[in-house]
Protein backbone atom coordinates (compact mmCIF):
# COMPACT_ATOMS: atom_id res chain seq x y z
CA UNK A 1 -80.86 -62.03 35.92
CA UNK A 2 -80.83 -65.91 37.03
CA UNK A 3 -83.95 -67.71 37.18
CA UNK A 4 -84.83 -69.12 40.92
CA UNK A 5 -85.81 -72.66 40.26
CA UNK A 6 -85.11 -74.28 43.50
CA UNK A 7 -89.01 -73.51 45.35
CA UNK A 8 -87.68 -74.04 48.55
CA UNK A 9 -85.23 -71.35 48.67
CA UNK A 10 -87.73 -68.72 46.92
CA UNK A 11 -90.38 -69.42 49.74
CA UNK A 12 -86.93 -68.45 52.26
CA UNK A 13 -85.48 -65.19 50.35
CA UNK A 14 -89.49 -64.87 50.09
CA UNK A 15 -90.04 -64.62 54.25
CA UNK A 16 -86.79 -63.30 54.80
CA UNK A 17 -87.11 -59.99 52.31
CA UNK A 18 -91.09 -59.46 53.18
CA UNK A 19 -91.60 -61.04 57.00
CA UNK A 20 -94.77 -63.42 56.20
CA UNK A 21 -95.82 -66.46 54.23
CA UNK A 22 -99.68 -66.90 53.78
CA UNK A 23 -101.92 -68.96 51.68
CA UNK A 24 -101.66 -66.73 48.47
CA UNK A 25 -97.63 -66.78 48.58
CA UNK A 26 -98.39 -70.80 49.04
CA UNK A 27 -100.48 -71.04 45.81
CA UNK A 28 -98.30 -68.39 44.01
CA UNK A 29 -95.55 -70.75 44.53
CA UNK A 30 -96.92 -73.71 42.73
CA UNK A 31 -98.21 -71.89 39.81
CA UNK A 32 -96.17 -69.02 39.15
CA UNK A 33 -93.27 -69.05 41.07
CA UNK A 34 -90.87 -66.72 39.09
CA UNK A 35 -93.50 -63.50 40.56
CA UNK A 36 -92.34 -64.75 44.33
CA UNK A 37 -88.40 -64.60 43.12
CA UNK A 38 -89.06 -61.27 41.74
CA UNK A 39 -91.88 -59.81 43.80
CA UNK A 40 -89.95 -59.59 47.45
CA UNK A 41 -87.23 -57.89 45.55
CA UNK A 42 -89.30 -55.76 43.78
CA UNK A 43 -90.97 -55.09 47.04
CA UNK A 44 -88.11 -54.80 49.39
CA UNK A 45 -85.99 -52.43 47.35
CA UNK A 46 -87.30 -49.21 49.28
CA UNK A 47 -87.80 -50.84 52.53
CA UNK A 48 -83.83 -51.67 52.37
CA UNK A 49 -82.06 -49.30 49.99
CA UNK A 50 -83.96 -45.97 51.51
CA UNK A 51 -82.84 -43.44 54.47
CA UNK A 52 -85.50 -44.19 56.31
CA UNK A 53 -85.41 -46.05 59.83
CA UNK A 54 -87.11 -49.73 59.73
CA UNK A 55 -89.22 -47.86 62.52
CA UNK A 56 -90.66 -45.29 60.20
CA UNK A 57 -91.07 -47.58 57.31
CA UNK A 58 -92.83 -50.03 59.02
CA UNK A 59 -95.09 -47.00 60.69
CA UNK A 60 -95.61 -46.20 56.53
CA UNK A 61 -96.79 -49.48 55.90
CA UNK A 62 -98.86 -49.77 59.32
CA UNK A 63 -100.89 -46.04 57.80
CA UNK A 64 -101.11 -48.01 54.34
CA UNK A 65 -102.72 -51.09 55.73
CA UNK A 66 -104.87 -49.56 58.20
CA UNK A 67 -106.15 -46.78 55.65
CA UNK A 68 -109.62 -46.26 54.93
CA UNK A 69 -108.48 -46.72 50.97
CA UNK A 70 -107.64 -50.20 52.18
CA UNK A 71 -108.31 -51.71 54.83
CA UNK A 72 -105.80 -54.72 54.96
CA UNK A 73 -105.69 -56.60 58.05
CA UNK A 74 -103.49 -59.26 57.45
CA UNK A 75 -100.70 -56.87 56.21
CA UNK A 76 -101.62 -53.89 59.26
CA UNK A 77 -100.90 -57.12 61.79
CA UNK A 78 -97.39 -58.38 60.08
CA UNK A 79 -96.33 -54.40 59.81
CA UNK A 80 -98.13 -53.68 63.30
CA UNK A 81 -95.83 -56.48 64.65
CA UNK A 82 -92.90 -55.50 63.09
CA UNK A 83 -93.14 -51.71 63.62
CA UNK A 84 -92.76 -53.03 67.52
CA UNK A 85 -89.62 -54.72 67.04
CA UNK A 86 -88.24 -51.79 65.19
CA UNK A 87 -88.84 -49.75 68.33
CA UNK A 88 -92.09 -47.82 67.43
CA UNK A 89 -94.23 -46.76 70.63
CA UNK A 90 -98.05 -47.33 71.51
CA UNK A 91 -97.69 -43.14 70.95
CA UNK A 92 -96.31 -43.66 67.60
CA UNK A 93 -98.95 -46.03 66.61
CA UNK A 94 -101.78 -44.08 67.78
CA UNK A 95 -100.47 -40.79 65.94
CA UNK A 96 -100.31 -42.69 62.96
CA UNK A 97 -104.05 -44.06 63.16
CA UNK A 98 -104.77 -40.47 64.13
CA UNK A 99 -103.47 -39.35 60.68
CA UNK A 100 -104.95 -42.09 59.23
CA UNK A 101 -108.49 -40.75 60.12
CA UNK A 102 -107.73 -37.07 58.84
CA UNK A 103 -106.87 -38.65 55.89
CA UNK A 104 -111.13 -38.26 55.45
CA UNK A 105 -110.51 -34.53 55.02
CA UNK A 106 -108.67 -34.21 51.38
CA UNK A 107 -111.79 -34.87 49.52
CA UNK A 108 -113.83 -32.51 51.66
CA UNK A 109 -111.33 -29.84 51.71
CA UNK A 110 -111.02 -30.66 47.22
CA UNK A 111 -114.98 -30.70 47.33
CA UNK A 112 -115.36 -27.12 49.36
CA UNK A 113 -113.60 -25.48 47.27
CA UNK A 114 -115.46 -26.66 44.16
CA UNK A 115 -118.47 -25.52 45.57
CA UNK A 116 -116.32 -21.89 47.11
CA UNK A 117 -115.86 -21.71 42.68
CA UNK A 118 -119.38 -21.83 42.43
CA UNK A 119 -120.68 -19.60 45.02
CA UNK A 120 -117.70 -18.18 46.48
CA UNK A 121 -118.13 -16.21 50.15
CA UNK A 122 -115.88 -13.26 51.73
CA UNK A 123 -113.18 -14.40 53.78
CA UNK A 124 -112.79 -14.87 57.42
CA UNK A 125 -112.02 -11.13 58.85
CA UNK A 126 -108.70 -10.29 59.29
CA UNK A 127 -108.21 -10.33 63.24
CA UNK A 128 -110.20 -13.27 63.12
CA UNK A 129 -108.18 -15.62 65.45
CA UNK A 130 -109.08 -18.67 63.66
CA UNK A 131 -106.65 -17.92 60.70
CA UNK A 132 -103.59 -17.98 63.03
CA UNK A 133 -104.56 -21.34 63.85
CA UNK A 134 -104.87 -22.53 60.37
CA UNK A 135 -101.10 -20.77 60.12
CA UNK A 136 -100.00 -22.58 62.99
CA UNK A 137 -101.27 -25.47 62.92
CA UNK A 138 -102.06 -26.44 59.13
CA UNK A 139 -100.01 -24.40 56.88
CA UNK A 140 -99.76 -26.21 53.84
CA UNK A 141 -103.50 -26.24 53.84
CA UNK A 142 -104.36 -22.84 54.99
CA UNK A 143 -105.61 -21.54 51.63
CA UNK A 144 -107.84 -24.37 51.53
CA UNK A 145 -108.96 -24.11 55.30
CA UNK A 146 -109.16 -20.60 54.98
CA UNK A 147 -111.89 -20.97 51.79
CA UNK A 148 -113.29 -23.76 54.15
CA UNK A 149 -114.02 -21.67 57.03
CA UNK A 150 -115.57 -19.24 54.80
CA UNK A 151 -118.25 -21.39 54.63
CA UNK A 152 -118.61 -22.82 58.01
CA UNK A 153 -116.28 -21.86 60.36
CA UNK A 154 -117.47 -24.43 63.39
CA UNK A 155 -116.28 -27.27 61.38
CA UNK A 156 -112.84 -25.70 60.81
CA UNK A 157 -112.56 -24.61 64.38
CA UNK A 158 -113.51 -28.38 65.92
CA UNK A 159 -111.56 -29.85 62.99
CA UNK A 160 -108.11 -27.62 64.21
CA UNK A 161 -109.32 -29.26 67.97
CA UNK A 162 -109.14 -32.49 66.73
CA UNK A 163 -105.89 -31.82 65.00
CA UNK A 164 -104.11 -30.57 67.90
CA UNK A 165 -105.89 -32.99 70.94
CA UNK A 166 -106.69 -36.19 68.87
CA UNK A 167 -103.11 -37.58 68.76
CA UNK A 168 -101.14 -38.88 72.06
CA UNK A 169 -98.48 -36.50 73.29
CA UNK A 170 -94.82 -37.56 72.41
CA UNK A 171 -95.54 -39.50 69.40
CA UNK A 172 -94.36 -38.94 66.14
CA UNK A 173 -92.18 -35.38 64.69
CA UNK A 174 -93.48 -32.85 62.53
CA UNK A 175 -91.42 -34.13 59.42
CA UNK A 176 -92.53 -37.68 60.14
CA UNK A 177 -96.10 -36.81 60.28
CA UNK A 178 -95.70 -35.11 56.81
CA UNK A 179 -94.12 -38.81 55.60
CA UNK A 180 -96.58 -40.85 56.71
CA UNK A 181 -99.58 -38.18 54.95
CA UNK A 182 -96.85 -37.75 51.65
CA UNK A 183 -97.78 -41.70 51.68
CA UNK A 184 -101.07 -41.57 52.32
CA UNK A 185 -101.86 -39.27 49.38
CA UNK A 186 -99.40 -40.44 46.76
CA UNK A 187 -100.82 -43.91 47.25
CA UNK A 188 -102.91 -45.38 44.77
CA UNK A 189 -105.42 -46.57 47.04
CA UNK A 190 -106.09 -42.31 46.98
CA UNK A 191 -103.73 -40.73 44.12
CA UNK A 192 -104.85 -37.33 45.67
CA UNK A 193 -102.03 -35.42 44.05
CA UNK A 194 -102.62 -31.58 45.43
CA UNK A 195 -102.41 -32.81 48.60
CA UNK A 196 -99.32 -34.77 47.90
CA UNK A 197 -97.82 -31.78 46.47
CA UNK A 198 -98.60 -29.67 49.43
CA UNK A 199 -97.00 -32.45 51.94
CA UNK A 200 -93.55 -32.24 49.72
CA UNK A 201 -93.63 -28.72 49.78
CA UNK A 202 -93.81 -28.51 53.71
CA UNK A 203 -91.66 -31.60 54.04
CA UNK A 204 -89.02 -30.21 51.80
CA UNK A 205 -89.14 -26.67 53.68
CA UNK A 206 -89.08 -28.32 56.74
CA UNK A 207 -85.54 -30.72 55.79
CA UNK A 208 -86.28 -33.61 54.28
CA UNK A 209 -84.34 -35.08 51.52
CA UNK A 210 -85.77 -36.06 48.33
CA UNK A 211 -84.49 -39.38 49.09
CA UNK A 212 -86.76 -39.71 52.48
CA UNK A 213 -89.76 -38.65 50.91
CA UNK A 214 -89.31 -40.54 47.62
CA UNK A 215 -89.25 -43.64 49.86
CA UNK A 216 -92.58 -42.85 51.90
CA UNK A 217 -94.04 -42.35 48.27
CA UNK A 218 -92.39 -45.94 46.88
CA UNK A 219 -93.32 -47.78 49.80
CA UNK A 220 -97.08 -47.34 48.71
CA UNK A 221 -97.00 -49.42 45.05
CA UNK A 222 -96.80 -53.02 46.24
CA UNK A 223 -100.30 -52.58 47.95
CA UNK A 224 -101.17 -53.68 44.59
CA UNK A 225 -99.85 -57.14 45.60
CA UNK A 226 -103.01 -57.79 47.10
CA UNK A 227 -105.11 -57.68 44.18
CA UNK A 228 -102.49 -60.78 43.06
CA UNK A 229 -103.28 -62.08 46.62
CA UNK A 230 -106.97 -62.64 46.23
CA UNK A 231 -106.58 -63.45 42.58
CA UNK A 232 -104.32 -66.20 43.94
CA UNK A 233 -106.44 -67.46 46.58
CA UNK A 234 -109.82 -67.46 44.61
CA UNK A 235 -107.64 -69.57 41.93
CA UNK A 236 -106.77 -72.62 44.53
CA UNK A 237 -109.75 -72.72 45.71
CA UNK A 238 -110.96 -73.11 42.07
CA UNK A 239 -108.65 -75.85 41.77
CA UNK A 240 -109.66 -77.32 44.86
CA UNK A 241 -112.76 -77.93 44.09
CA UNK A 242 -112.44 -78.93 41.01
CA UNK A 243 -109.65 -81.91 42.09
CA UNK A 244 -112.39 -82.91 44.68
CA UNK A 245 -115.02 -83.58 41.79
């Protein structure tokens, strides 16, 4: 491994591997510049080395940034942005915000059945119609919807509406769906690991590779860059201020 000295060219590999310079790359650059020479490669490696389209990694990193876990404008605009150059639709986009809200539902679903252990109810009835729209609609989650709608089957039954009518028509496919929620759970940000396991069960039932759905699940550690980012910032500043003294 050859140490980058030259600051110049690790700002360009920098914004040609990751898209964006911004004020925390800037100050990372003057004070520890060996994490930018390291970082975009560290970064990039699933991005570029993975099966996935740049379309569908992009729409990854759009769910990532736009996630209620975090909330990251300035990296949702730069991956907004570049989802649209690698051909992703306003129907594409939508469907992934739409997954992005029922993203809400794993702790509830976790939750219910905590309190199903405690003071468990009999099932829905067997004709009920409701369970073959868990079955069709939900099926890695039908045991938990099932326990769910035990206890209040109006919320399942508007949730399944939402499910089915909330996203735009011709959007995303089944198996991408299930990427952009493997992400969404095996990220840190939420590190809900049932849910993540019921997502690679479906996906992998359903034909996708290990390969595709290790990548949705790398794509989601760099978020942690951000942490770095602010630390970064609030540091200049520091410095700032102090110089102007």
């Amino acid at each position: 491994m050859q140490p980058i000295s030259d600051l110049d060219e690790i700002k360009a590999r920098f914004i040609a591997a990751r898209g964006y310079w911004r004020p925390w790359t800037d100050a990372m650059l003057r004070t520890n510049p060996g994490f930018l020479a390291h970082y975009a490669d560290y970064a990039g490696h699933p991005a570029s080395t993975g099966p996935l389209s740049p379309r569908m990694v992009e729409l990854i990193y759009v769910a990532l940034d736009a996630s209620a876990t975090h909330l990251y404008e300035a990296g949702l605009a730069t991956h907004l942005r570049m989802a649209r150059e690698a051909g992703a639709t306003d129907a594409d986009v939508f469907e992934v915000l739409h997954l992005v809200t029922l993203q809400g539902l794993s702790a509830v679903l976790l939750a219910a059945d905590l309190l199903h252990e405690a003071a468990p109810l009999p099932a829905l009835d067997a004709q009920d119609p409701l369970r073959a729209r868990i079955a069709a609609l939900w099926p890695e989650q039908a045991p938990r919807l099932l326990r769910l709608a035990a206890q209040d089957r109006g919320y399942v039954a508007v949730l399944l509406d939402f499910l089915e009518g909330g996203a735009p028509a011709g959007g995303l496919s089944q198996t991408e769906r299930l990427l952009i929620r493997i992400a969404l759970h095996a990220c840190f940000t939420q590190g809900d690991m049932a849910n993540t396991r019921a997502c690679i069960g479906e996906g992998l039932a359903r034909g996708l590779s290990r390969s595709e759905i290790l990548q949705a699940i790398q794509l989601g550690a760099h978020l942690a860059v951000h942490g770095a980012a602010l630390g970064a910032t609030v540091h200049a500043r520091l410095q700032d201020t102090a110089a102007s003294r």
